[in-house]
N, C-alpha and C. Protein backbone atom coordinates (compact mmCIF):
# COMPACT_ATOMS: atom_id res chain seq x y z
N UNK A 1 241.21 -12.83 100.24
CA UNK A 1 241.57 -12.14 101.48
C UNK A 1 241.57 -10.63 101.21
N UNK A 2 241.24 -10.07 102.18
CA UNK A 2 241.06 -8.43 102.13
C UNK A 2 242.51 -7.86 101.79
N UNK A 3 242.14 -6.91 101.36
CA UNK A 3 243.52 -5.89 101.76
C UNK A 3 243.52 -4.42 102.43
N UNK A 4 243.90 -5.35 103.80
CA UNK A 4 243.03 -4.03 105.01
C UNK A 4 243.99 -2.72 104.52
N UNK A 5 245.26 -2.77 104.09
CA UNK A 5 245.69 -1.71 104.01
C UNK A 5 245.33 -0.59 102.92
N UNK A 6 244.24 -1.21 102.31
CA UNK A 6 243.87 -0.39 101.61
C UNK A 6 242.58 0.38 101.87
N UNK A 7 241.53 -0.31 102.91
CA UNK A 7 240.82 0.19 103.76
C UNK A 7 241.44 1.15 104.88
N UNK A 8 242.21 0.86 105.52
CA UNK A 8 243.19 2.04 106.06
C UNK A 8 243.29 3.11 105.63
N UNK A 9 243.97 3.19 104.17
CA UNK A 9 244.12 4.19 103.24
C UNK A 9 243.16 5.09 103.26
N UNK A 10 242.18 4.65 102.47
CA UNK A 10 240.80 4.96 102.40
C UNK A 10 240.40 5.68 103.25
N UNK A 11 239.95 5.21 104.63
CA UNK A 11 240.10 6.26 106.03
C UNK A 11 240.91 7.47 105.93
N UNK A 12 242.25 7.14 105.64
CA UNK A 12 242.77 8.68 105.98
C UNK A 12 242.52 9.38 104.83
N UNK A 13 242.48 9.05 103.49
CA UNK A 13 242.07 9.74 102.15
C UNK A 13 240.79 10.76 102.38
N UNK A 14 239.91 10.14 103.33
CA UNK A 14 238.92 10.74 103.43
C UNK A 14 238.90 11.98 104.33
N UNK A 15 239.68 10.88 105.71
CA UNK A 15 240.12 12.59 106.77
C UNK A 15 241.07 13.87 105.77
N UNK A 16 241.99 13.62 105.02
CA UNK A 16 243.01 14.28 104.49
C UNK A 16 242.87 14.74 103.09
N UNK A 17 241.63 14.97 102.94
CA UNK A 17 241.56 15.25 101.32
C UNK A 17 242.47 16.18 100.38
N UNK A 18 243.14 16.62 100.94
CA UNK A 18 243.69 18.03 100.39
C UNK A 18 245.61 16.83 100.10
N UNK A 19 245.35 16.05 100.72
CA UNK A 19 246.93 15.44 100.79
C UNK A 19 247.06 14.40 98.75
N UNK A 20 247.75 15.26 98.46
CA UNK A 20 247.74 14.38 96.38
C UNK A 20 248.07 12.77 96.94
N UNK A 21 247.58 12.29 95.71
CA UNK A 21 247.24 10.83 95.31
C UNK A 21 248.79 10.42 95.02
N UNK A 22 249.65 11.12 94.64
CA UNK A 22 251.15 10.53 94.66
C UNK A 22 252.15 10.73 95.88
N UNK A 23 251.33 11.40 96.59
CA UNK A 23 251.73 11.08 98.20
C UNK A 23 251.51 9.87 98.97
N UNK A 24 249.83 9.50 98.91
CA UNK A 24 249.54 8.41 99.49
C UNK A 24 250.00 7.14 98.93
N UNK A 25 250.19 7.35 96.89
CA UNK A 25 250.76 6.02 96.75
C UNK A 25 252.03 5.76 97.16
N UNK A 26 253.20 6.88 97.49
CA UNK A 26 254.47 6.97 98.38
C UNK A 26 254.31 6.45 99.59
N UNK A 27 253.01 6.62 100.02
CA UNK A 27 253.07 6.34 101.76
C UNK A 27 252.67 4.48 101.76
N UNK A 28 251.91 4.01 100.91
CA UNK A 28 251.42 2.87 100.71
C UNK A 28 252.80 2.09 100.08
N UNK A 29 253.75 2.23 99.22
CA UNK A 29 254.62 1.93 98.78
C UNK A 29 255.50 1.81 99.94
N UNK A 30 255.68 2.82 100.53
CA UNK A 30 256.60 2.81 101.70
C UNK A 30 255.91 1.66 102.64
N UNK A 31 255.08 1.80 103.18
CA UNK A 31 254.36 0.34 104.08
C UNK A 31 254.38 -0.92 103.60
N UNK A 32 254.31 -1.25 102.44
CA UNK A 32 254.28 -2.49 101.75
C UNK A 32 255.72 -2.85 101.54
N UNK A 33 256.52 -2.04 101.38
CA UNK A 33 257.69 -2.31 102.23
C UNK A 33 258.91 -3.17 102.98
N UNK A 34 257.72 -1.90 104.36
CA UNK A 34 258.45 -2.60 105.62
C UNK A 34 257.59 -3.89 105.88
N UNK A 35 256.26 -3.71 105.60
CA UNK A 35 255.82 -4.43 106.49
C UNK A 35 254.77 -5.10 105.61
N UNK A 36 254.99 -5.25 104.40
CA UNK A 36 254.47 -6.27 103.35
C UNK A 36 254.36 -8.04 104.28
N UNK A 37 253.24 -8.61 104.00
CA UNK A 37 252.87 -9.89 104.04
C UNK A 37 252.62 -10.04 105.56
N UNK A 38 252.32 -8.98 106.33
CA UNK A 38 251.90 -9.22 107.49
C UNK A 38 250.78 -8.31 107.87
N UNK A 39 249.90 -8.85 109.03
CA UNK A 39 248.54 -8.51 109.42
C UNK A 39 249.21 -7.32 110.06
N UNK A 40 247.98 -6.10 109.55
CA UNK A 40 248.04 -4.98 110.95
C UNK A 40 247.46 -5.18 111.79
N UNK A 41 248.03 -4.60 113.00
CA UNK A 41 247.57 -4.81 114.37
C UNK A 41 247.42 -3.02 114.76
N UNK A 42 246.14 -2.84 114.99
CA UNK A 42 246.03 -1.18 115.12
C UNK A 42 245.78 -1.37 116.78
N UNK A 43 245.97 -0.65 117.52
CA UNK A 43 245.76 -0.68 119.04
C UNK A 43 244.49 0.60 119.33
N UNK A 44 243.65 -0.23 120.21
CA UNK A 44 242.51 0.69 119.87
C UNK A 44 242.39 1.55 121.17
N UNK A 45 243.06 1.75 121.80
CA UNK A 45 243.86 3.04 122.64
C UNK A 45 242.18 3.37 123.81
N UNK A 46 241.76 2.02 124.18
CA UNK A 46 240.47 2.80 125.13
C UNK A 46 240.57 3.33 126.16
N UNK A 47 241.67 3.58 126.95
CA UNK A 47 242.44 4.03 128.29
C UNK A 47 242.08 5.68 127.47
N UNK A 48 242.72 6.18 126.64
CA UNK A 48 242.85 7.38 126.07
C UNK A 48 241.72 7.88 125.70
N UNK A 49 240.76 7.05 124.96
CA UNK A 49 239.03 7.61 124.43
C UNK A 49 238.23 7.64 125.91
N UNK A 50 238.68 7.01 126.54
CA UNK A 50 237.80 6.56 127.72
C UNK A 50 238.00 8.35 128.77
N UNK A 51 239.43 8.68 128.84
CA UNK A 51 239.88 10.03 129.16
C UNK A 51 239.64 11.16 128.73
N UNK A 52 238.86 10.81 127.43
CA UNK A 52 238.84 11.87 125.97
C UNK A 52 237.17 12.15 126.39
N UNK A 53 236.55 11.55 126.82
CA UNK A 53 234.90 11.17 127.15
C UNK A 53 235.24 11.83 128.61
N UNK A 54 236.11 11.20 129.62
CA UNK A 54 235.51 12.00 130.85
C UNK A 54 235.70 13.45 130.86
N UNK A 55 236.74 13.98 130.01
CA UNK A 55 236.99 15.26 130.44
C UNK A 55 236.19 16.23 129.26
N UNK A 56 235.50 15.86 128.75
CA UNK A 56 234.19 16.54 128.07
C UNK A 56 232.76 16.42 128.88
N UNK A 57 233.04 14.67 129.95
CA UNK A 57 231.43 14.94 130.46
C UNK A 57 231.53 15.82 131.42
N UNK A 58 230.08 16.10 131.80
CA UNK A 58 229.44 16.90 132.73
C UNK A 58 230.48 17.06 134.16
N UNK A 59 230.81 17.45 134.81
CA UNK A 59 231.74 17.15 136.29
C UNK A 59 230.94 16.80 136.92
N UNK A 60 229.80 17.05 136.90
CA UNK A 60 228.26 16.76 137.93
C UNK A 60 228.13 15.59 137.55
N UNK A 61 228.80 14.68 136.92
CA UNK A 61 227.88 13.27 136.58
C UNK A 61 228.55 12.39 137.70
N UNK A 62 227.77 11.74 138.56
CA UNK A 62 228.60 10.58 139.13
C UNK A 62 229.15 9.22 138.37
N UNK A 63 230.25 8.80 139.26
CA UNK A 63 230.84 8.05 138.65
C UNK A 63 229.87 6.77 137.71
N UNK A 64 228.90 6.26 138.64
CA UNK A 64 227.74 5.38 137.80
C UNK A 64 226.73 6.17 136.69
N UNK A 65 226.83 7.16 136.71
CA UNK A 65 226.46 7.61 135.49
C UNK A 65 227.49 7.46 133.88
N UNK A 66 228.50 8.20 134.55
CA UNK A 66 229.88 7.95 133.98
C UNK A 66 229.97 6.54 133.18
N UNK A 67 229.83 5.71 134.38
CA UNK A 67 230.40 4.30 133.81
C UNK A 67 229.06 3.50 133.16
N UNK A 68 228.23 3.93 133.03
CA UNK A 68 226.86 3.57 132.47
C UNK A 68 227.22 4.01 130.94
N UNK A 69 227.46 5.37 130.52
CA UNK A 69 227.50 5.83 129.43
C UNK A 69 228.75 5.51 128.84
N UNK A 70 229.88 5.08 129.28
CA UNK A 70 231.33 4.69 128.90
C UNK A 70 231.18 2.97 128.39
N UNK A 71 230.21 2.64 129.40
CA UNK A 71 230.44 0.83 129.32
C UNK A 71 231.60 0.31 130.21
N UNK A 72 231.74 1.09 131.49
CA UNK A 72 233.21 0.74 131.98
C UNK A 72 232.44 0.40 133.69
N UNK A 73 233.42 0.12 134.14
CA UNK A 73 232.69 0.00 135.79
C UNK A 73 232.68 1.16 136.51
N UNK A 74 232.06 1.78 137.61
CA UNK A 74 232.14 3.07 138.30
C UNK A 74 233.60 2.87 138.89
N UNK A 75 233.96 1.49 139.51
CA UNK A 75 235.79 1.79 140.00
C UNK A 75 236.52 1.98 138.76
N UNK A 76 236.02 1.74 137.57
CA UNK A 76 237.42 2.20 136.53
C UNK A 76 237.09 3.83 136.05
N UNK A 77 235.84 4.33 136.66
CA UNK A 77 235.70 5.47 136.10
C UNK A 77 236.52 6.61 137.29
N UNK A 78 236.54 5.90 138.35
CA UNK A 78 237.24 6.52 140.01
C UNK A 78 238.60 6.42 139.47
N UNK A 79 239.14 5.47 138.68
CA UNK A 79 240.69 4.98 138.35
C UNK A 79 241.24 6.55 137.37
N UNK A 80 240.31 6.02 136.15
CA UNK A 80 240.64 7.51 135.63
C UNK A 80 240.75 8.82 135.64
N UNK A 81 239.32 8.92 136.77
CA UNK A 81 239.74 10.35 136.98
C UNK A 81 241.04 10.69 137.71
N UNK A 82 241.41 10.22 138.62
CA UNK A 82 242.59 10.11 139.31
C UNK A 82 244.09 10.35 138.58
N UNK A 83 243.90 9.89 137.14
CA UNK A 83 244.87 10.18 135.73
C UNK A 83 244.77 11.45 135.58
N UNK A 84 243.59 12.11 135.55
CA UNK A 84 243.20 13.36 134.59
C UNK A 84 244.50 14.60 135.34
């Protein structure tokens, strides 16, 4: 069996290079922990990327353009803007 938390790690090691190796084994120590012998569950937050994408695209794009390039429907792309 994997050990996703060490693929995790890995990820941020890479964003955070400048952060020492006896930090992260503190931060990994600390997780194994609390929350030793159980699956992570990461939440993949698409409400928020989906918001993060409209307010960089074009304003000129219609909503079916929008929802073409998102993968979402043109009424969920009408939903969000309505958030912004």
């Amino acid at each position: 069996m994997a050990d996703n938390l060490k693929d995790i790690l890995a990820i941020a090691r890479r964003q955070l290079p400048d952060v020492p190796d006896a930090t992260w084994s503190k931060i990994e120590q600390a997780i194994r922990n609390d929350f030793g012998c159980q699956r992570p569950y990461i939440a993949a937050h698409k409400k928020r990327s989906h918001l993060e994408a409209l307010a960089e695209a074009d304003q000129k794009m219609a909503a079916d353009q929008l929802a073409a390039k998102l993968g979402i429907s043109p009424r969920r792309v009408r939903q969000l803007k309505k958030l912004k």
